[in-house]
Protein backbone atom coordinates (compact mmCIF):
# COMPACT_ATOMS: atom_id res chain seq x y z
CA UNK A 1 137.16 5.25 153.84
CA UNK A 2 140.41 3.52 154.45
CA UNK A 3 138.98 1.05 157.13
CA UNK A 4 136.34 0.34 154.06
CA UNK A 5 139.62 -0.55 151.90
CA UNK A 6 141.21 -2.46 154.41
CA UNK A 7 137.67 -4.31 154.75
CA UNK A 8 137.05 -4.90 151.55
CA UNK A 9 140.67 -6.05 150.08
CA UNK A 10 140.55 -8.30 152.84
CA UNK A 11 137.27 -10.06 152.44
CA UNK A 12 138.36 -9.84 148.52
CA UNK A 13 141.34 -11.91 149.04
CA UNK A 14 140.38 -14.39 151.35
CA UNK A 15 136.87 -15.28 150.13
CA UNK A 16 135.66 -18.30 148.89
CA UNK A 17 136.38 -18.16 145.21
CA UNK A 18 134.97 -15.56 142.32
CA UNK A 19 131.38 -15.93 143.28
CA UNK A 20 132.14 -13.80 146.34
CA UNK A 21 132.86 -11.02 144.10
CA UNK A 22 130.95 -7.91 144.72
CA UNK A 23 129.65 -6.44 141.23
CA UNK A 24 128.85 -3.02 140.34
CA UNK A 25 125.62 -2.03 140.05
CA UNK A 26 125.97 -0.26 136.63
CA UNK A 27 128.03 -2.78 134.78
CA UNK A 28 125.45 -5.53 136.13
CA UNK A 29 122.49 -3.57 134.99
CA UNK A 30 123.92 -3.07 131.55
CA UNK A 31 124.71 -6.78 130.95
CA UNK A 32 121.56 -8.39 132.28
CA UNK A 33 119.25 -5.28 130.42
CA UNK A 34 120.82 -6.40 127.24
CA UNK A 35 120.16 -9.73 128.05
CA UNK A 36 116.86 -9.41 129.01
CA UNK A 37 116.65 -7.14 125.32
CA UNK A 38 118.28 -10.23 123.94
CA UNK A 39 115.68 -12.75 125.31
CA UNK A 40 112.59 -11.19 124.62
CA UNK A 41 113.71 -10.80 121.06
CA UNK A 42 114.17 -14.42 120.77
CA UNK A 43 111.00 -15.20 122.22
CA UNK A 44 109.19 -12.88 119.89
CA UNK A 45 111.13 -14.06 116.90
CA UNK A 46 110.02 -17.53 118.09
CA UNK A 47 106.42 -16.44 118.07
CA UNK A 48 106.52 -14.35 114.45
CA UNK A 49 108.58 -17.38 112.97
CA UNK A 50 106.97 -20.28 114.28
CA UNK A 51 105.76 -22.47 111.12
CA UNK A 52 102.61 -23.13 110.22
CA UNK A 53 102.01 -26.98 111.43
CA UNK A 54 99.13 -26.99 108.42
CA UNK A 55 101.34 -26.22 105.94
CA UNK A 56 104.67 -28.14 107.27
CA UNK A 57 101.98 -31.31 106.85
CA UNK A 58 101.29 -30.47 103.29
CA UNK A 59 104.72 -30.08 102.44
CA UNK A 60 105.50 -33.59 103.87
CA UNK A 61 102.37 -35.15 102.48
CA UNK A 62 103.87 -34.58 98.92
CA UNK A 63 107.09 -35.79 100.05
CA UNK A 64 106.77 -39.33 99.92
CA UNK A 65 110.08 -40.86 100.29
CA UNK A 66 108.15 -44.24 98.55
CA UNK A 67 104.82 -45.26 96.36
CA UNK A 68 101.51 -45.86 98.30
CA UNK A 69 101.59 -49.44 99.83
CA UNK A 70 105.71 -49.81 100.02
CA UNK A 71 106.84 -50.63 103.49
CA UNK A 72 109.90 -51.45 105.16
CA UNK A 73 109.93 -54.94 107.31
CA UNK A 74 113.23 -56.09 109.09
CA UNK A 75 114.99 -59.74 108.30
CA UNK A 76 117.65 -61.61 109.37
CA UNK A 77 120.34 -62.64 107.11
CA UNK A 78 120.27 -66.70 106.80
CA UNK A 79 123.44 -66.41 104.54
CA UNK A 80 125.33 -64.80 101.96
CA UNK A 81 126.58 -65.75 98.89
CA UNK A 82 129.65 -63.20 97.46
CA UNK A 83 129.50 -64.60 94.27
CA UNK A 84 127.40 -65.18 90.89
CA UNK A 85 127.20 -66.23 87.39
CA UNK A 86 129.43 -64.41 85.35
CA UNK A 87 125.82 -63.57 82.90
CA UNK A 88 124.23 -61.85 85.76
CA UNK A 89 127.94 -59.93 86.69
CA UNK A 90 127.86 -58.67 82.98
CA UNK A 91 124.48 -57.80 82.94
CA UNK A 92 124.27 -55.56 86.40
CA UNK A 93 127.62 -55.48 87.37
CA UNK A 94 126.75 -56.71 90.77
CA UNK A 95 127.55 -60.22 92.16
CA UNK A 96 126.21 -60.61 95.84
CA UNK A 97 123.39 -61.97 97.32
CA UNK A 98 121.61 -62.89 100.76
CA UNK A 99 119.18 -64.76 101.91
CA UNK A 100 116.91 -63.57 104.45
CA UNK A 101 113.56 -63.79 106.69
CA UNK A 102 111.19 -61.32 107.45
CA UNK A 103 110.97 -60.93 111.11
CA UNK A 104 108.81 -57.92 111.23
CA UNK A 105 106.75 -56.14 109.70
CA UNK A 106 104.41 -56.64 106.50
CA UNK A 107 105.36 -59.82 104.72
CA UNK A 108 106.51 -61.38 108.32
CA UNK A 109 107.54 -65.03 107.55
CA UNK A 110 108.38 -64.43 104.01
CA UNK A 111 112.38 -65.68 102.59
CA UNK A 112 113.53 -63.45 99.97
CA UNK A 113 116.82 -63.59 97.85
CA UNK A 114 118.04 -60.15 97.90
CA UNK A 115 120.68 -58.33 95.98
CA UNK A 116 123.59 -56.23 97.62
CA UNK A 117 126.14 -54.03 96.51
CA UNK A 118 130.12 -55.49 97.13
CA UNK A 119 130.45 -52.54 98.96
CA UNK A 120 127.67 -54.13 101.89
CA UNK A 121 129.03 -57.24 101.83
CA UNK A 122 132.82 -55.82 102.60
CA UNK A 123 131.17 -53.44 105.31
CA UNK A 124 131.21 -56.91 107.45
CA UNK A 125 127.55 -57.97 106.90
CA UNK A 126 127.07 -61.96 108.32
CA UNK A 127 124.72 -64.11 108.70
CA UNK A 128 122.33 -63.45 112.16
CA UNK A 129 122.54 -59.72 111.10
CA UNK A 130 119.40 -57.76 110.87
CA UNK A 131 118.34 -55.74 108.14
CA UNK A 132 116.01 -53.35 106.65
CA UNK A 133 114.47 -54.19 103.52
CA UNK A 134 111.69 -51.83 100.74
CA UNK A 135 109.06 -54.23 100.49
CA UNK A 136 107.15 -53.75 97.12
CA UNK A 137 103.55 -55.07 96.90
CA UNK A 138 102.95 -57.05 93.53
CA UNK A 139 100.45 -56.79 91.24
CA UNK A 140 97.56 -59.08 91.76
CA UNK A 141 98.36 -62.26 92.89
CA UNK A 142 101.92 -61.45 92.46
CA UNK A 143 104.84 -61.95 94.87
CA UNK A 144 106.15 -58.85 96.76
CA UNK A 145 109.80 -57.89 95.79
CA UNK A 146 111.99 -57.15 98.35
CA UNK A 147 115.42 -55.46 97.96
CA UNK A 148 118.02 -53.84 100.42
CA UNK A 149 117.69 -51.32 101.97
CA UNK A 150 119.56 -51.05 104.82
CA UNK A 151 121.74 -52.74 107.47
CA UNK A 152 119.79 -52.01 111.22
CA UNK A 153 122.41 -50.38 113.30
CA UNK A 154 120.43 -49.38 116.16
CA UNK A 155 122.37 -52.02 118.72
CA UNK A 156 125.64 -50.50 118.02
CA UNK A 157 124.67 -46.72 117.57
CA UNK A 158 122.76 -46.68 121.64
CA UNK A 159 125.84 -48.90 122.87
CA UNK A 160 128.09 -45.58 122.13
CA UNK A 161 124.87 -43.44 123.08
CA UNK A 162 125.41 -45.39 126.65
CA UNK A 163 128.78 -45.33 127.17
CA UNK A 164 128.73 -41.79 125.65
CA UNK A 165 125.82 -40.68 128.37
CA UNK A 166 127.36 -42.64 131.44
CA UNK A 167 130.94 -41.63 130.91
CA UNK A 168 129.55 -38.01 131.10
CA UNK A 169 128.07 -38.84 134.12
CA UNK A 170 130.50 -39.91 136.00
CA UNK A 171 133.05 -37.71 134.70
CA UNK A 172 131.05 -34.41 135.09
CA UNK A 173 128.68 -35.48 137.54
CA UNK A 174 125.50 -33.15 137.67
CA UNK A 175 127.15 -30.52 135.43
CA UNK A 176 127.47 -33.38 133.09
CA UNK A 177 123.67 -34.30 133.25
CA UNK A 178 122.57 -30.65 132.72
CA UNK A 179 124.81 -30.10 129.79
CA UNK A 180 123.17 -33.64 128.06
CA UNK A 181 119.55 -31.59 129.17
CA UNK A 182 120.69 -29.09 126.98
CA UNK A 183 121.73 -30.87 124.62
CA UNK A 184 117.98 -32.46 124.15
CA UNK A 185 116.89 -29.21 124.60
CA UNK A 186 118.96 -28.49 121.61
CA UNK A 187 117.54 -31.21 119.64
CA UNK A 188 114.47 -30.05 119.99
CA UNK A 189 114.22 -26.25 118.83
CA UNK A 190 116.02 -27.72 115.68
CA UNK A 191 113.82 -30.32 115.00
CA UNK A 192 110.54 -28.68 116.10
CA UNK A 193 111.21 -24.95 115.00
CA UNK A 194 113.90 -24.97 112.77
CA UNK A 195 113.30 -27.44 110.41
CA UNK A 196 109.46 -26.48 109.79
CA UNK A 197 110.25 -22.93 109.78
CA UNK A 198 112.79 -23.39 106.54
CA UNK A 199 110.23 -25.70 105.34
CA UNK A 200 107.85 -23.07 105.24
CA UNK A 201 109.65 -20.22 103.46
CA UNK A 202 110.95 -18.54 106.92
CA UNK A 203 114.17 -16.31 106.81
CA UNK A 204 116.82 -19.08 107.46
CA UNK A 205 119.05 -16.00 109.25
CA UNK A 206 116.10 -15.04 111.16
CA UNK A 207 115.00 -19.15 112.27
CA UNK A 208 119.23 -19.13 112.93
CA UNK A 209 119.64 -16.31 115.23
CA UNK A 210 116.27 -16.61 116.80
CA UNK A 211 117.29 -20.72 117.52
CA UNK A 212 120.94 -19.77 118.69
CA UNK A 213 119.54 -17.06 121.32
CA UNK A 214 117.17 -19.98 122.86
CA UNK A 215 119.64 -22.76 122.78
CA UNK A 216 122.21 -20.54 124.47
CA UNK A 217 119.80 -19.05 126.96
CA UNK A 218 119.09 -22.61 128.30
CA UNK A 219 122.26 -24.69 127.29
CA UNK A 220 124.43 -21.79 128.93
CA UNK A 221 122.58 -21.28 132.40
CA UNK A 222 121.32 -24.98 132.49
CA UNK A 223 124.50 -26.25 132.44
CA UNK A 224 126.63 -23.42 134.51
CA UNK A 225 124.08 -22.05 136.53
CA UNK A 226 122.72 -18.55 137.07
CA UNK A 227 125.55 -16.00 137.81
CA UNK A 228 127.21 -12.93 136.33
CA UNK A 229 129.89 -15.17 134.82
CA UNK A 230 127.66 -17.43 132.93
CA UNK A 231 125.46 -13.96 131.36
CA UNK A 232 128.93 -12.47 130.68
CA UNK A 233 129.81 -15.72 128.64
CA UNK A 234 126.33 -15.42 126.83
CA UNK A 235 126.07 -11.49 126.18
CA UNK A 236 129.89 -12.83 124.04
CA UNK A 237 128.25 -15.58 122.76
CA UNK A 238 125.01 -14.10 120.99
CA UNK A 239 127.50 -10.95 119.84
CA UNK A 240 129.53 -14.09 118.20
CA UNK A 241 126.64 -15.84 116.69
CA UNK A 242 125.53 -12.12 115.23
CA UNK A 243 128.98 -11.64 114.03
CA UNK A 244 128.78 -15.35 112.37
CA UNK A 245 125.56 -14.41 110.78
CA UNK A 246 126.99 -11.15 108.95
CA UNK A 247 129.89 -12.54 107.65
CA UNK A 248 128.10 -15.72 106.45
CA UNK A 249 125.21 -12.99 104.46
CA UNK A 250 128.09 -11.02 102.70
CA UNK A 251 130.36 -13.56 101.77
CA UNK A 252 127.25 -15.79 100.34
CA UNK A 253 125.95 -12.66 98.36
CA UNK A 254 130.06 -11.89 97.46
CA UNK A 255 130.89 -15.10 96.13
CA UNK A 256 127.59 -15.66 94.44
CA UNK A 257 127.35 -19.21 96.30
CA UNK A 258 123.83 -20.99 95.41
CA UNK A 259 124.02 -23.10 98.57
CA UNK A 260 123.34 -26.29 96.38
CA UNK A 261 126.64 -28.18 96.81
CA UNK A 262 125.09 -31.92 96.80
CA UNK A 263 122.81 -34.16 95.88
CA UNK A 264 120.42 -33.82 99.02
CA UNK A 265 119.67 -30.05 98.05
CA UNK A 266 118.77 -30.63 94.69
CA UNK A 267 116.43 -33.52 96.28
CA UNK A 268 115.17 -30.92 98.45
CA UNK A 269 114.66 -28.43 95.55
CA UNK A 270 112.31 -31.00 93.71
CA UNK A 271 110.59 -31.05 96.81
CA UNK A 272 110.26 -27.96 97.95
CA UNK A 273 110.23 -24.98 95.37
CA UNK A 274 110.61 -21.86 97.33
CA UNK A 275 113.57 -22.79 99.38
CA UNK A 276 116.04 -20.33 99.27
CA UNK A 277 119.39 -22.63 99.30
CA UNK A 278 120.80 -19.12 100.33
CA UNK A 279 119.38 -18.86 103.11
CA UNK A 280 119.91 -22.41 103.79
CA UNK A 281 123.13 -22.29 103.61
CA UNK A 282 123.45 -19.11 106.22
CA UNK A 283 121.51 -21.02 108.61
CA UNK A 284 123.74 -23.56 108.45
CA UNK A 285 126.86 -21.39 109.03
CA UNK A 286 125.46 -19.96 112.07
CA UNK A 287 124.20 -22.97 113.94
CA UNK A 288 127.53 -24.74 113.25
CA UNK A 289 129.24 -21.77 114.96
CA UNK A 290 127.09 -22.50 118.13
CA UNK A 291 129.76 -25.57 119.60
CA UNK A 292 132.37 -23.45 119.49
CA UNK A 293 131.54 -19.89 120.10
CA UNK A 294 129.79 -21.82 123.58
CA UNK A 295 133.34 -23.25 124.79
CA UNK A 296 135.33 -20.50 124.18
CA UNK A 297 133.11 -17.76 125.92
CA UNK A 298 132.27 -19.69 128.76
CA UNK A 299 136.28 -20.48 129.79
CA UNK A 300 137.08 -16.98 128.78
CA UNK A 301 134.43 -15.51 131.07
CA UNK A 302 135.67 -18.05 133.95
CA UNK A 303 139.13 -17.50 133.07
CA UNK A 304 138.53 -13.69 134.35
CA UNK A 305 136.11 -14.47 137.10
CA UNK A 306 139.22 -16.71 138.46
CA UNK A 307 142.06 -14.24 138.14
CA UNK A 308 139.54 -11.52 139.78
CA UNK A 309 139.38 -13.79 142.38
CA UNK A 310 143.02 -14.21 142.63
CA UNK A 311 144.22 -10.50 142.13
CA UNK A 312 141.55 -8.81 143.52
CA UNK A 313 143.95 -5.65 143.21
CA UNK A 314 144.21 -6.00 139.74
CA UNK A 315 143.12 -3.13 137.40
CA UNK A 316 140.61 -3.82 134.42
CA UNK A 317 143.01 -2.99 131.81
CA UNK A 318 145.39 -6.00 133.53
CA UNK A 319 142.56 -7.98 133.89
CA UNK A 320 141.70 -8.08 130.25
CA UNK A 321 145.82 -8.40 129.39
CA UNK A 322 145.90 -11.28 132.01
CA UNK A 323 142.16 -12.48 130.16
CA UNK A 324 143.22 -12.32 126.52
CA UNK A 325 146.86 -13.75 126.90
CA UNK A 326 144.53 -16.96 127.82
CA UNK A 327 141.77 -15.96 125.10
CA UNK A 328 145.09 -15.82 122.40
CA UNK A 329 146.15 -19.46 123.29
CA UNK A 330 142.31 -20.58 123.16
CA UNK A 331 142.09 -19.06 119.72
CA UNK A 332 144.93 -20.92 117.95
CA UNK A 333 143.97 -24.42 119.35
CA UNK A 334 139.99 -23.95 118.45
CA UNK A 335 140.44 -22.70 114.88
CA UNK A 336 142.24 -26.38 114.07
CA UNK A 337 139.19 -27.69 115.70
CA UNK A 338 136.99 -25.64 112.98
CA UNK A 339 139.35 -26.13 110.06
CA UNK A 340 139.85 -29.70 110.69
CA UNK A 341 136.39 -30.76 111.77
CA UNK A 342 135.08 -28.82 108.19
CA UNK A 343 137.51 -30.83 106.70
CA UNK A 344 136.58 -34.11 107.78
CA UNK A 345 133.38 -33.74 106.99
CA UNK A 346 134.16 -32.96 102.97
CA UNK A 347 137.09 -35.46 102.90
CA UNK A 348 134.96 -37.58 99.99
CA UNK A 349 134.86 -34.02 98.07
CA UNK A 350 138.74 -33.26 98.84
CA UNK A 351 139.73 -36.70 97.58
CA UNK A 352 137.74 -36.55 94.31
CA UNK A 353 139.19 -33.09 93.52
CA UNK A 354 142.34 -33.98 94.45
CA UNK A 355 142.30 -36.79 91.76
CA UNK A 356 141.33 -34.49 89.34
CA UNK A 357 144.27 -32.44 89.68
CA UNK A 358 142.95 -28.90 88.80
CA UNK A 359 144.59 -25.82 90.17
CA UNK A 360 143.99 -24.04 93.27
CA UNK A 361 142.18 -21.23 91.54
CA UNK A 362 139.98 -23.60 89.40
CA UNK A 363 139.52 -25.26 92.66
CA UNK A 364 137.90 -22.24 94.30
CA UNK A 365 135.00 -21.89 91.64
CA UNK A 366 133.75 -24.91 92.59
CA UNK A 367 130.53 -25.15 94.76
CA UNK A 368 131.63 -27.61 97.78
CA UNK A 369 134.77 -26.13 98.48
CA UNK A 370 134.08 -22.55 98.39
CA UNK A 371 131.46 -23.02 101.00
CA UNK A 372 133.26 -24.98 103.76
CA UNK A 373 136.04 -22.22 102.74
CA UNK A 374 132.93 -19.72 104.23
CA UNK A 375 131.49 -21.88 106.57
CA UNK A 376 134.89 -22.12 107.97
CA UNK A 377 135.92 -18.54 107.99
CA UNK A 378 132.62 -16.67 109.18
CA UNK A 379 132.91 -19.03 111.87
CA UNK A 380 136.37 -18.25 112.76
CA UNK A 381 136.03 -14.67 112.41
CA UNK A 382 132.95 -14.69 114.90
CA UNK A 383 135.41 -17.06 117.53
CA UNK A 384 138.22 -14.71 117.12
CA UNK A 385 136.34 -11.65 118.03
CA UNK A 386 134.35 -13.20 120.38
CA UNK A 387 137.58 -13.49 122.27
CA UNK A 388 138.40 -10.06 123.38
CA UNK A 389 134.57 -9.15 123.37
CA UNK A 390 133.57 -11.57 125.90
CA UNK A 391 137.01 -11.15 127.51
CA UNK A 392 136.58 -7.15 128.24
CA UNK A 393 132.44 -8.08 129.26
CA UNK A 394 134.21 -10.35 132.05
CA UNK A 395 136.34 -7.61 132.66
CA UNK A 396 133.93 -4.77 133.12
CA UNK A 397 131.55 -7.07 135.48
CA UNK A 398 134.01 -8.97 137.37
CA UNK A 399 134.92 -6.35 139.59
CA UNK A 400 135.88 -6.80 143.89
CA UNK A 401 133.62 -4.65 145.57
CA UNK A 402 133.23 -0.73 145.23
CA UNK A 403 136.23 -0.08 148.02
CA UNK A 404 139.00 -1.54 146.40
CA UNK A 405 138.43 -0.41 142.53
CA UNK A 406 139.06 3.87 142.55
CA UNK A 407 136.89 3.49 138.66
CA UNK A 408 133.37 2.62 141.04
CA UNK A 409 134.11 4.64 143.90
């Protein structure tokens, strides 16, 4: 037994790194069974869920974002002229126009004068910009109308989508092209399954949890690989997300919040009766939890992978003291992240109610700002506790081998 210690301490301490770690058997069971539990739940949520395509056509069908026969050419602006007649200011308050040609689409060829808002013409619009335009159809022999719709910001938007992609790249290497694979990956269970499932009626905690187990399962292990450390990460992760998803159901129902805050979900009301903005809303919560909850498991389970490897010696109980005085300093710098990405995002809101000057309780009955108040709290409640839970899951797995901990012996 003690040439076993010796053995074992020694091949502990001078190995490789953490992935030399011998795990128990029982503590490994446990975590990958519950995983496994975990996985086929999400795949037969994703079969009982998935949205009718037949009826997700019908929906859009009567959606039409214009009449029969509008399209939506491109031009190119020829010029601009900021100024009008002070008749047509005082009869539409606006006082800019541009001249453009079609350059694709129906009406190619065509010139149009086209009205814009001040507001386009400060954004920096010149002439040799392109833009969208609604192109009406008239009436008989009648001229088409044209009017604004849009400044084309494609060039731009994949020059960042580049630099973003390549500096990832090179700065992460292959770990950086996985985690953009999962991030497509991503993109696709919301856009395929998510969105067509709330369409349809579907629970939007159900189409939530079901998405978040999927996009962890192959985000988590597609980007770190297969190991003990990554399934630690993800066993905290889903517990997190579930967390998220309770808190986000009680304090909806508490605060009686209708989940209609703007003027996209009363469009989407008109549109589609039986949404439950509720639910909505809950989905929401829980899939804007993923980001974070991801990056704070994952270093958490490394951080106690590394100081396994490190202190082999080291107890469980000082593992998880060593684990959470890392998981404490996490905690304070991600909850800015939350509060002050939430906040960014409603700065329009903040400003308006900030002009209006109403106290902090009126404040609080107000749609917007009670629910980034719960977006923002069911979120941080699900990071905080997903600290110490994914911290003592690292704990209990990351173990040397059998020799040198007494508790496997």
């Amino acid at each position: 037994m003690g040439a076993g210690h010796s053995h074992g301490s020694h091949r502990a301490s001078h190995s490789g790194g953490a992935g030399d770690l011998e795990v128990p058997r029982g503590p490994r069971l446990a975590l990958l069974g519950s995983l496994a539990v975990a996985g086929i739940a999400a795949l037969m949520g994703l079969l009982l869920l998935w949205p009718d395509g037949a009826e997700v056509d019908r929906i859009a069908d009567s959606a039409n974002f214009a009449a029969p026969g509008v399209t939506f050419p491109t031009g190119t602006v020829d010029s601009i002229h900021a100024s009008c007649p002070q008749a047509e200011v005082a009869s539409d308050g606006d006082c800019g126009r541009i001249e453009i040609t079609v350059d694709d689409g129906a009406g190619k060829g065509d010139q149009a004068t086209v009205q814009v808002s001040p507001q386009v013409l400060d954004s920096g619009l010149s002439a040799g910009d392109n833009v969208r335009l609604q192109r009406i159809p008239g009436e008989g022999d009648a001229d088409p109308t044209y009017t604004y719709f849009g400044t084309e910001r494609g060039g731009p938007l994949l020059v960042l989508l580049l630099v973003f992609g390549g500096l990832v790249l090179v700065v992460a290497r292959w770990r950086g092209l996985f985690a953009l694979v999962g991030l497509a990956f991503s993109g696709v269970v919301i856009w395929k399954f998510v969105l067509p499932a709330l369409l349809t009626g579907e629970s939007g905690v159900a189409v939530a949890l079901t998405a978040s187990a999927l996009i962890m399962f192959v985000v988590l292990y597609t980007t770190h690989g297969f190991s003990l450390r990554t399934s630690a990460a993800l066993a905290g992760t889903l517990v997190g997300v579930a967390v998220i998803a309770g808190i986000g159901v009680l304090a909806t129902g508490a605060t009686r919040l209708t989940g209609i805050g703007d003027d996209q979900a009363g469009i989407l009301s008109s549109l589609v009766g039986d949404l439950s903005f509720q639910d909505l809303f809950a989905c929401a919560a829980i899939i804007a939890g993923l980001g974070v909850l991801n990056d704070v498991t994952i270093t958490q389970s490394s951080a106690v992978w590394e100081i396994r490897a490190a202190s082999p010696g080291m107890g469980r109980a000082q593992l998880f003291a060593s684990g959470m005085r890392i998981g404490r300093d996490h905690i304070a710098s991600t909850i800015y992240t939350i509060v002050f990405a939430y906040a960014g995002t409603a700065l329009a809101v903040l400003l308006i109610l900030r002009l209006y000057g109403l106290p902090w309780d009126v404040l609080l009955t107000t749609e917007d700002i009670t629910q980034e108040i719960v977006r923002t709290l069911a979120s941080s409640i699900g990071l905080v506790l997903a600290v110490p839970l994914t911290t003592g899951i690292a704990a209990l797995v990351a173990a040397t081998s059998r020799t040198t901990d007494p508790l496997l012996e």
